[in-house]
PDB file of N, CA and C in Angstrom:
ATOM      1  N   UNK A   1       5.803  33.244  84.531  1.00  0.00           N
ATOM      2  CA  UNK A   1       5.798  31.895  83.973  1.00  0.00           C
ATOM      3  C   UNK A   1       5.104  31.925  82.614  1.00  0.00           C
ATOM      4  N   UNK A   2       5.819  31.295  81.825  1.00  0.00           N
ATOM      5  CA  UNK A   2       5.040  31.096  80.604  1.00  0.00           C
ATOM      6  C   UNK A   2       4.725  30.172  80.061  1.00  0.00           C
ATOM      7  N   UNK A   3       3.023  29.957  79.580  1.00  0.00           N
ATOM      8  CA  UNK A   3       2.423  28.445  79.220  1.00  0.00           C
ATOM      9  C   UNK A   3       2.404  28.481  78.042  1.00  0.00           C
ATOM     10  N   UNK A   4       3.400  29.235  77.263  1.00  0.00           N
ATOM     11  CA  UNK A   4       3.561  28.693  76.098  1.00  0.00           C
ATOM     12  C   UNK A   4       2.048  28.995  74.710  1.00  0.00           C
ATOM     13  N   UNK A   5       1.274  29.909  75.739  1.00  0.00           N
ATOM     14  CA  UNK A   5       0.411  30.412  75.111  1.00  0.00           C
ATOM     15  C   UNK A   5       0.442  31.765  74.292  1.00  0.00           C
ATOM     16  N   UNK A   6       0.407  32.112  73.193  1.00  0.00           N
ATOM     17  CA  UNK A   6       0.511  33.304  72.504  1.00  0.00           C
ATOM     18  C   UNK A   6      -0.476  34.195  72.752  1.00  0.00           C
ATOM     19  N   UNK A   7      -0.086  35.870  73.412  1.00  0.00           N
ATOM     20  CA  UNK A   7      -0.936  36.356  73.450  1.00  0.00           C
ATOM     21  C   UNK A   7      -0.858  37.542  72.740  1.00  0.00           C
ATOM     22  N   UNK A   8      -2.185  38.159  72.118  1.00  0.00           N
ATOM     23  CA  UNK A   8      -1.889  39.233  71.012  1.00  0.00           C
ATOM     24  C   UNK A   8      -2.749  40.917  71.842  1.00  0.00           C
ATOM     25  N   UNK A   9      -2.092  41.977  71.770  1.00  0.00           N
ATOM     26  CA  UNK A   9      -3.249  43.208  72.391  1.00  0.00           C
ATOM     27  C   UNK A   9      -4.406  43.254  71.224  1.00  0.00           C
ATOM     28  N   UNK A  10      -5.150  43.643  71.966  1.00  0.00           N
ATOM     29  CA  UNK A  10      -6.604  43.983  70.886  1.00  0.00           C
ATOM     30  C   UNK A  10      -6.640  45.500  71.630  1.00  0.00           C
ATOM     31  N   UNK A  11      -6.592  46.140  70.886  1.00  0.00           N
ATOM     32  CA  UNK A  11      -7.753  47.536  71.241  1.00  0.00           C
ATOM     33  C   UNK A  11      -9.098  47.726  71.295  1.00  0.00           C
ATOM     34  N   UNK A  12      -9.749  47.973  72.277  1.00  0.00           N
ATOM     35  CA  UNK A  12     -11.267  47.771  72.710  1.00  0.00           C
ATOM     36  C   UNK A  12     -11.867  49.194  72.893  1.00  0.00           C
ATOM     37  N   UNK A  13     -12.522  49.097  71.827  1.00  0.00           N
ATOM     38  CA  UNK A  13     -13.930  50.647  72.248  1.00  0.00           C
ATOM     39  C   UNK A  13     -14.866  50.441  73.424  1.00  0.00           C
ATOM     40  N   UNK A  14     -14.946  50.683  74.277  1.00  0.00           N
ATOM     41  CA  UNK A  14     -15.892  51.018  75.269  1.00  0.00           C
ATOM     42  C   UNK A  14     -16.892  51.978  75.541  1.00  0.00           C
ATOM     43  N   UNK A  15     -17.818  52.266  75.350  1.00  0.00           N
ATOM     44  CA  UNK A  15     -19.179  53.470  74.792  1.00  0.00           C
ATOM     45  C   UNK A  15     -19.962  53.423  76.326  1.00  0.00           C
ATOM     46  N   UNK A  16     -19.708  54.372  77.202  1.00  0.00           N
ATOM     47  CA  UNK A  16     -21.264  54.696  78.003  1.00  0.00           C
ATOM     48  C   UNK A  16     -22.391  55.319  77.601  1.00  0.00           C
ATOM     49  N   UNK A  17     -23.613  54.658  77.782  1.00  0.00           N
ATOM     50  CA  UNK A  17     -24.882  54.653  77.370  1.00  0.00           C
ATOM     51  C   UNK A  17     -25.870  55.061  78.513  1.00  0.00           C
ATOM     52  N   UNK A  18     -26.471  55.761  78.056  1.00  0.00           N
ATOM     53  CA  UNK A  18     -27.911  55.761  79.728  1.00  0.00           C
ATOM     54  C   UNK A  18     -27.790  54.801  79.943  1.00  0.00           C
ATOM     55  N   UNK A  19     -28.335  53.487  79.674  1.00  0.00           N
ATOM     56  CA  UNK A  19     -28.848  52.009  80.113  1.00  0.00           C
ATOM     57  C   UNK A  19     -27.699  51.761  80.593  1.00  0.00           C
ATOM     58  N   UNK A  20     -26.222  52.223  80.153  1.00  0.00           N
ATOM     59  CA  UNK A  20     -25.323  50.378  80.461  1.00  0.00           C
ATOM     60  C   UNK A  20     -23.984  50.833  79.772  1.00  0.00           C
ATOM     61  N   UNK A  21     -22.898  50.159  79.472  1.00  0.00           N
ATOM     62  CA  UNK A  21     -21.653  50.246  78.022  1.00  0.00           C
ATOM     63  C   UNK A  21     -21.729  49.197  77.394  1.00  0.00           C
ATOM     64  N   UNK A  22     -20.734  49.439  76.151  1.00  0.00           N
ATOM     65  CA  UNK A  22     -21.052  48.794  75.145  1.00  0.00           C
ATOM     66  C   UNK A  22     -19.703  48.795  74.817  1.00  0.00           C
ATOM     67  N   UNK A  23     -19.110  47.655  74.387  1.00  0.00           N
ATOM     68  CA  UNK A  23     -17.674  47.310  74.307  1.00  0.00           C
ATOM     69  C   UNK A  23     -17.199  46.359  73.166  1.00  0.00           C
ATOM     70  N   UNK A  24     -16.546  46.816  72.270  1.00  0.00           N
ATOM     71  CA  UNK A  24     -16.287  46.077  70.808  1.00  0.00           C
ATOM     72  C   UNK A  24     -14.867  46.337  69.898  1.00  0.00           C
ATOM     73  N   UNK A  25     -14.086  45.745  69.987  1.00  0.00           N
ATOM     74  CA  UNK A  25     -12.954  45.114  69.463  1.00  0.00           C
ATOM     75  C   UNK A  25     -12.309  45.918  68.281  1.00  0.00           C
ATOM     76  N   UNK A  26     -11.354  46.153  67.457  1.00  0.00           N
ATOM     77  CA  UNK A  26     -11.092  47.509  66.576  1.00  0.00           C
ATOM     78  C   UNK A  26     -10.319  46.088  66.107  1.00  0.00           C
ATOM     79  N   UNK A  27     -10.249  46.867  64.448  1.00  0.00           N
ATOM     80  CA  UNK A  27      -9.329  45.850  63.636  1.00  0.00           C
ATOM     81  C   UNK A  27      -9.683  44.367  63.525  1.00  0.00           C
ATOM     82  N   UNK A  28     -11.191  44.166  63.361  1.00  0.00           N
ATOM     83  CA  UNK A  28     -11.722  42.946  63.144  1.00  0.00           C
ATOM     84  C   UNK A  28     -11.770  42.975  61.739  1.00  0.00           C
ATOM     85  N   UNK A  29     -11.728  41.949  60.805  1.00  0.00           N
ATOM     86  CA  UNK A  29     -12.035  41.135  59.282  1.00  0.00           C
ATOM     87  C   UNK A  29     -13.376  41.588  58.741  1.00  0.00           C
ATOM     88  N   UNK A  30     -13.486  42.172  57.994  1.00  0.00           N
ATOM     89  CA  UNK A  30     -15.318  42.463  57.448  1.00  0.00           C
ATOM     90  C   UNK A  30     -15.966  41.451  56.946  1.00  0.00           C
ATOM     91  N   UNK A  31     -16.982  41.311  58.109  1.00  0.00           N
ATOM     92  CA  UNK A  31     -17.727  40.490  57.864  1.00  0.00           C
ATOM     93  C   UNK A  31     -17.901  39.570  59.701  1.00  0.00           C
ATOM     94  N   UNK A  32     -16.854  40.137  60.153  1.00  0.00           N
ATOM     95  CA  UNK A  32     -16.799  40.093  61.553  1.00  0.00           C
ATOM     96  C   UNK A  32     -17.216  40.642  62.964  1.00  0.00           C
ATOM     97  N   UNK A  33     -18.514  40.531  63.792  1.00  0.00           N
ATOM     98  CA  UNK A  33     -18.716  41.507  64.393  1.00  0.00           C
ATOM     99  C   UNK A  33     -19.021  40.918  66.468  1.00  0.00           C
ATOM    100  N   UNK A  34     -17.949  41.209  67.453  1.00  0.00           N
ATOM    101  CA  UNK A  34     -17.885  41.306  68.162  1.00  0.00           C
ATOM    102  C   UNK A  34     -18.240  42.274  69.329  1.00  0.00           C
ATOM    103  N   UNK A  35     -19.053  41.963  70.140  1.00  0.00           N
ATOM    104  CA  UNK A  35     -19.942  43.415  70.792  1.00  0.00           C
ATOM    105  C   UNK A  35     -20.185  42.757  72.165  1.00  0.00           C
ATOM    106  N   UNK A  36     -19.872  43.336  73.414  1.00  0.00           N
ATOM    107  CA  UNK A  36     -19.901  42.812  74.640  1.00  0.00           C
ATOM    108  C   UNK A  36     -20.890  43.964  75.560  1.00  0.00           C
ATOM    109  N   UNK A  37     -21.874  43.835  76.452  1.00  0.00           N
ATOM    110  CA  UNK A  37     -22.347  44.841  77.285  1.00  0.00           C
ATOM    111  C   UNK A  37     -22.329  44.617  78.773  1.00  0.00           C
ATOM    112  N   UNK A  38     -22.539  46.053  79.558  1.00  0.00           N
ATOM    113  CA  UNK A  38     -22.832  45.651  80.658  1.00  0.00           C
ATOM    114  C   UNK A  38     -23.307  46.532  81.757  1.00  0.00           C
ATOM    115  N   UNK A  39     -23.609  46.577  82.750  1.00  0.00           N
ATOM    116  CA  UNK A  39     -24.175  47.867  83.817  1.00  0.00           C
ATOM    117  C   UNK A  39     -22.566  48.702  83.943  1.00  0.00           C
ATOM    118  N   UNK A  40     -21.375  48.184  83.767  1.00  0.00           N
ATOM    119  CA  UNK A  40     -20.552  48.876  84.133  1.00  0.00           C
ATOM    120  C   UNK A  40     -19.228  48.462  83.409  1.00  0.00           C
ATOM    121  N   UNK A  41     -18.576  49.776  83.241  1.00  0.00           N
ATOM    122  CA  UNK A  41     -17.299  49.586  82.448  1.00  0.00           C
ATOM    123  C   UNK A  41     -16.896  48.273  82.419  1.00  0.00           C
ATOM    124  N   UNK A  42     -16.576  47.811  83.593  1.00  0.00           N
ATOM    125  CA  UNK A  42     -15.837  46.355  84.046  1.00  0.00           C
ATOM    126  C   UNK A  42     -16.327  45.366  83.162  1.00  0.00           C
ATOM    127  N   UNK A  43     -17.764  44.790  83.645  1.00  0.00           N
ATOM    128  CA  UNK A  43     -18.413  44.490  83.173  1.00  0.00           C
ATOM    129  C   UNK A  43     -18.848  44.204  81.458  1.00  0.00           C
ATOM    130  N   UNK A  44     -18.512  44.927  80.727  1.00  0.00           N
ATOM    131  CA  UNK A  44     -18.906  45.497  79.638  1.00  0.00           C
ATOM    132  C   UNK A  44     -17.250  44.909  78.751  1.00  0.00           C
ATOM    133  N   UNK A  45     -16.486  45.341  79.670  1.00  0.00           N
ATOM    134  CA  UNK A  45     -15.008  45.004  79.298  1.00  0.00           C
ATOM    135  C   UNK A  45     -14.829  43.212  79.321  1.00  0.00           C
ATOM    136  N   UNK A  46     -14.827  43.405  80.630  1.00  0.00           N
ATOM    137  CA  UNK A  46     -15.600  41.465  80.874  1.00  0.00           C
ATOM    138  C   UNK A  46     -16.020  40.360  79.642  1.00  0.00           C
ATOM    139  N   UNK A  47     -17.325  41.448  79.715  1.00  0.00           N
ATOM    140  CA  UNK A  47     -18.032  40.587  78.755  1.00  0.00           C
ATOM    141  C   UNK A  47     -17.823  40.509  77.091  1.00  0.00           C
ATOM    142  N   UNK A  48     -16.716  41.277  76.681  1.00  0.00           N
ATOM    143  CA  UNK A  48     -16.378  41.518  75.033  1.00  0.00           C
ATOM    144  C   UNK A  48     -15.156  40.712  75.136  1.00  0.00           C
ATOM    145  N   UNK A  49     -14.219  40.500  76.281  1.00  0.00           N
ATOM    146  CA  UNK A  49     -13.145  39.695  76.116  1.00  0.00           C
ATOM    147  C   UNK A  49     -13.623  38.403  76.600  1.00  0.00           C
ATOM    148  N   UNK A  50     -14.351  38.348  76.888  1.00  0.00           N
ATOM    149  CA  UNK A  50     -14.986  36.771  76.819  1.00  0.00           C
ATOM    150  C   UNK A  50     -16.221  36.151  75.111  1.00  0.00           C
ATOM    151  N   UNK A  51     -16.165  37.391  74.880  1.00  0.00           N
ATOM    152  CA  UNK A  51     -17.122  37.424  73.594  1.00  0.00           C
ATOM    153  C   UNK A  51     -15.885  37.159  72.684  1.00  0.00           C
ATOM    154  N   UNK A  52     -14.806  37.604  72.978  1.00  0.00           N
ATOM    155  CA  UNK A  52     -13.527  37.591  71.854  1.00  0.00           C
ATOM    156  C   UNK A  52     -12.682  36.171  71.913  1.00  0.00           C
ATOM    157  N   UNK A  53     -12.743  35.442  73.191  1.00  0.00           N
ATOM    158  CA  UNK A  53     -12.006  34.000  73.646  1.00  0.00           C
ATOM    159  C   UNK A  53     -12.745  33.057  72.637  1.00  0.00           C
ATOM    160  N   UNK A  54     -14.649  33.225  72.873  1.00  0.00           N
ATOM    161  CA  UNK A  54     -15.212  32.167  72.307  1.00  0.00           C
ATOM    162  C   UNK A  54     -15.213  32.336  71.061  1.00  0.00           C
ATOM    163  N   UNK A  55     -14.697  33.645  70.378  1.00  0.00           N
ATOM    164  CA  UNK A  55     -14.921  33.705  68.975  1.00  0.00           C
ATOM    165  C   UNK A  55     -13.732  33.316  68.490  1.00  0.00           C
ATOM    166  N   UNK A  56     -12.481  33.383  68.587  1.00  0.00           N
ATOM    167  CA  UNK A  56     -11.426  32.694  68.686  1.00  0.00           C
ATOM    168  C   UNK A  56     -11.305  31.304  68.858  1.00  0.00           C
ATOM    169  N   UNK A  57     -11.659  30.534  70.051  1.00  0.00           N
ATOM    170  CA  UNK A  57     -11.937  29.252  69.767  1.00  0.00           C
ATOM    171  C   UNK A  57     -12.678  28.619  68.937  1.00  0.00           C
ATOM    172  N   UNK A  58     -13.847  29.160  68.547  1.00  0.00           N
ATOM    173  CA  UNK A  58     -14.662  28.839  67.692  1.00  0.00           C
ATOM    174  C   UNK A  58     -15.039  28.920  66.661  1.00  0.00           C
ATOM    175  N   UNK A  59     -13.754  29.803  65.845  1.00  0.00           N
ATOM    176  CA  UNK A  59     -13.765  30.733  64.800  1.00  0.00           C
ATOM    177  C   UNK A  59     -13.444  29.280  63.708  1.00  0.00           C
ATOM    178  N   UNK A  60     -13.999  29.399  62.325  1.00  0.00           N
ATOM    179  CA  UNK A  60     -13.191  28.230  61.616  1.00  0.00           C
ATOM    180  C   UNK A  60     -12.459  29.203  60.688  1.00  0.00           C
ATOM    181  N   UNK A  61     -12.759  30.192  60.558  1.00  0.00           N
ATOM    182  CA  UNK A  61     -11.051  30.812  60.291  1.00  0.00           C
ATOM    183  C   UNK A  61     -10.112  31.391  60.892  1.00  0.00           C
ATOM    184  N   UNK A  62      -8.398  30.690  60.608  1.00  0.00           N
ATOM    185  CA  UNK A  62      -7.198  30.877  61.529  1.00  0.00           C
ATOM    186  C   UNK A  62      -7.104  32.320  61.937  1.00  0.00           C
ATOM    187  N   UNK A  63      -8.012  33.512  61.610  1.00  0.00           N
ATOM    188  CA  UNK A  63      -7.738  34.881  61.989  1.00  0.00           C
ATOM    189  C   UNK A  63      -8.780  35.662  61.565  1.00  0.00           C
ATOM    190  N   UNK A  64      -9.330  36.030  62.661  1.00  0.00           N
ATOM    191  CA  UNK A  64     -10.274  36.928  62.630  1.00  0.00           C
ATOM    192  C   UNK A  64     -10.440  38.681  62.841  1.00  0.00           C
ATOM    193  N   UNK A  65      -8.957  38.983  62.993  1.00  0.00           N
ATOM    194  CA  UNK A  65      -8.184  40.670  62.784  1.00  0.00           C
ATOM    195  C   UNK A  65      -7.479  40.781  61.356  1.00  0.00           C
ATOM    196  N   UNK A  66      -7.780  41.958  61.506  1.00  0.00           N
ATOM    197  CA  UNK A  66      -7.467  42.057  59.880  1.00  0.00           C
ATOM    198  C   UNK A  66      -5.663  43.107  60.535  1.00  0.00           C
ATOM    199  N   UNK A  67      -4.835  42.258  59.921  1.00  0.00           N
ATOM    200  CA  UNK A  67      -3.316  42.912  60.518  1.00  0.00           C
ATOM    201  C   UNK A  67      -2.771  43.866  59.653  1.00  0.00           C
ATOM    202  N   UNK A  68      -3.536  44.117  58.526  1.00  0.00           N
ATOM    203  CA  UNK A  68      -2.813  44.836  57.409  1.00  0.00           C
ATOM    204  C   UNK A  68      -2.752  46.323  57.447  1.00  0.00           C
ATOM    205  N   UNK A  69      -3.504  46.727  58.674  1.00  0.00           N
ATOM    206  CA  UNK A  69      -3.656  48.341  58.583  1.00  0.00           C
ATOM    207  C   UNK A  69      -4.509  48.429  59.822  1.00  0.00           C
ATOM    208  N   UNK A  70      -3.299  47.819  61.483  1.00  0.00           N
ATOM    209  CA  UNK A  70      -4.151  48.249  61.997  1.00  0.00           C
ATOM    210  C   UNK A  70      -4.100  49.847  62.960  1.00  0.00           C
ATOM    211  N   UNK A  71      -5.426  49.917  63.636  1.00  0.00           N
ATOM    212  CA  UNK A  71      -6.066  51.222  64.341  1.00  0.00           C
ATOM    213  C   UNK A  71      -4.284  51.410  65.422  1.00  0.00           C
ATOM    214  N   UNK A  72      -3.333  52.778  65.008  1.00  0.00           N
ATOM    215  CA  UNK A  72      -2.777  53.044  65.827  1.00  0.00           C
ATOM    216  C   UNK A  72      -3.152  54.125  66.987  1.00  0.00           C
ATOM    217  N   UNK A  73      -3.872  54.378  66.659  1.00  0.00           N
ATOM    218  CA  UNK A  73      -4.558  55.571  67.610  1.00  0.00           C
ATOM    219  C   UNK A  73      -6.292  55.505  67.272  1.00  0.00           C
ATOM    220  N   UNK A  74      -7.014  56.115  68.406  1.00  0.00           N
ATOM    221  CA  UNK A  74      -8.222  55.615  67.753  1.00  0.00           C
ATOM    222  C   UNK A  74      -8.847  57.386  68.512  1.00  0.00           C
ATOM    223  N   UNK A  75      -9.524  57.952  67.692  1.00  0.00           N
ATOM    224  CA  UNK A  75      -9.969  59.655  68.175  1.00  0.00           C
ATOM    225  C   UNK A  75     -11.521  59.354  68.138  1.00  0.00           C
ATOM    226  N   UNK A  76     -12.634  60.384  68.955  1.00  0.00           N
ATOM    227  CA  UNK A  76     -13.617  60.102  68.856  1.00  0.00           C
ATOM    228  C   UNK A  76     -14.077  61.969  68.646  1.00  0.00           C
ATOM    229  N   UNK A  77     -14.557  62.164  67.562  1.00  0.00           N
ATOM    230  CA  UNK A  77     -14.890  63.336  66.962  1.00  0.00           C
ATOM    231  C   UNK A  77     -16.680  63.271  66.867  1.00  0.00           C
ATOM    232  N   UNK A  78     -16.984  64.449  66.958  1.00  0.00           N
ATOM    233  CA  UNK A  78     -18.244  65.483  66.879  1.00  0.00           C
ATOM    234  C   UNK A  78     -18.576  65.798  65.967  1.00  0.00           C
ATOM    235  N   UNK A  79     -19.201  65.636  64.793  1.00  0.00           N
ATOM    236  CA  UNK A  79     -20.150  66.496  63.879  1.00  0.00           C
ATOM    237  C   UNK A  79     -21.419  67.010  63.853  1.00  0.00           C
ATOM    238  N   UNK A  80     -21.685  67.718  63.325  1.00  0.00           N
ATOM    239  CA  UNK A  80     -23.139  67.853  62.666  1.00  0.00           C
ATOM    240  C   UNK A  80     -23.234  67.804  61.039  1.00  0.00           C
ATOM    241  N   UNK A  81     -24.743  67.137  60.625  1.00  0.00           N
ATOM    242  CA  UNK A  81     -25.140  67.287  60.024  1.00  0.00           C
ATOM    243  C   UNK A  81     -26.135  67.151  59.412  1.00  0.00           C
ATOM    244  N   UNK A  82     -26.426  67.765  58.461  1.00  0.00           N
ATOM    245  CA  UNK A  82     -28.555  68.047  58.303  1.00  0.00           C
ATOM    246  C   UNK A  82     -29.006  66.684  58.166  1.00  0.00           C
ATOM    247  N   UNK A  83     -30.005  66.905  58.714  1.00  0.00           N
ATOM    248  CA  UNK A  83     -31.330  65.361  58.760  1.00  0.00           C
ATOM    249  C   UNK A  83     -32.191  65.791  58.150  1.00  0.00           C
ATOM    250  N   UNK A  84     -32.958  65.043  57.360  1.00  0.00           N
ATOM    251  CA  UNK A  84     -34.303  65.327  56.512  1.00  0.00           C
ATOM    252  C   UNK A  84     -33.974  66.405  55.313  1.00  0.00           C
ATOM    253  N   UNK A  85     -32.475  66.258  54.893  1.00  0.00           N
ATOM    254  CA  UNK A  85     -32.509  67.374  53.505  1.00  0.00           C
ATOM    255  C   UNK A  85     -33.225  67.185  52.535  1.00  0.00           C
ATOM    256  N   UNK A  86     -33.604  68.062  52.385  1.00  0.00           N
ATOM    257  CA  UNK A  86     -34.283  68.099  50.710  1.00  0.00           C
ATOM    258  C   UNK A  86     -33.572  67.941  50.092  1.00  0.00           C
ATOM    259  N   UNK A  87     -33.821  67.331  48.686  1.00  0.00           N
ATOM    260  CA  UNK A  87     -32.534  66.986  47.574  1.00  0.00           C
ATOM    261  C   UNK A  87     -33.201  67.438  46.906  1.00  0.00           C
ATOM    262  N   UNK A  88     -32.453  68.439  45.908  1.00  0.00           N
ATOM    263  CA  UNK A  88     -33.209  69.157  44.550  1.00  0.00           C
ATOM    264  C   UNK A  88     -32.588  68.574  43.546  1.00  0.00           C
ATOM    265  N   UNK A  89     -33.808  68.829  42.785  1.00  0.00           N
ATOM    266  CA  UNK A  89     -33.300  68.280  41.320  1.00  0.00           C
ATOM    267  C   UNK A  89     -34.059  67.907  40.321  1.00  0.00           C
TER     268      UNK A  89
END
């Protein structure tokens, strides 16, 4: 059945943490920042798409994703690199 309501996918980062996860929205507007937590994936998921409804309703601008280039794949990569360099010069 359809209520005639438009619905759009969001892609959602989800981060486990010692404490808890941490769950936040990809392809938001700069200057825009959406962040949901919780003891558990669910939870955490829960709470960022309910963080994303009220920001949407409550948003006073008509769009708060930026559509022009968005995240088709999203990779999570490993580096290193030095802390405390000396800078010569």
């Amino acid at each position: 059945m359809n209520s005639g309501v438009a619905m759009r996918k969001i892609k959602i980062v989800v981060e486990r943490h010692e404490d808890g996860y941490l769950a936040y929205p990809l392809d938001l507007r700069n200057g825009v920042a959406i962040v949901g937590q919780g003891e558990s994936y669910e939870e955490a998921l829960a709470d960022v798409t309910s963080a994303i409804k009220f920001t949407l309703e409550s948003s006073s601008e008509s769009e708060i994703f930026d559509d022009e280039l968005p995240a088709v794949e999203v990779f999570v990569a490993e580096i290193e690199v030095p802390v405390n360099a000396q800078v010569s010069g």
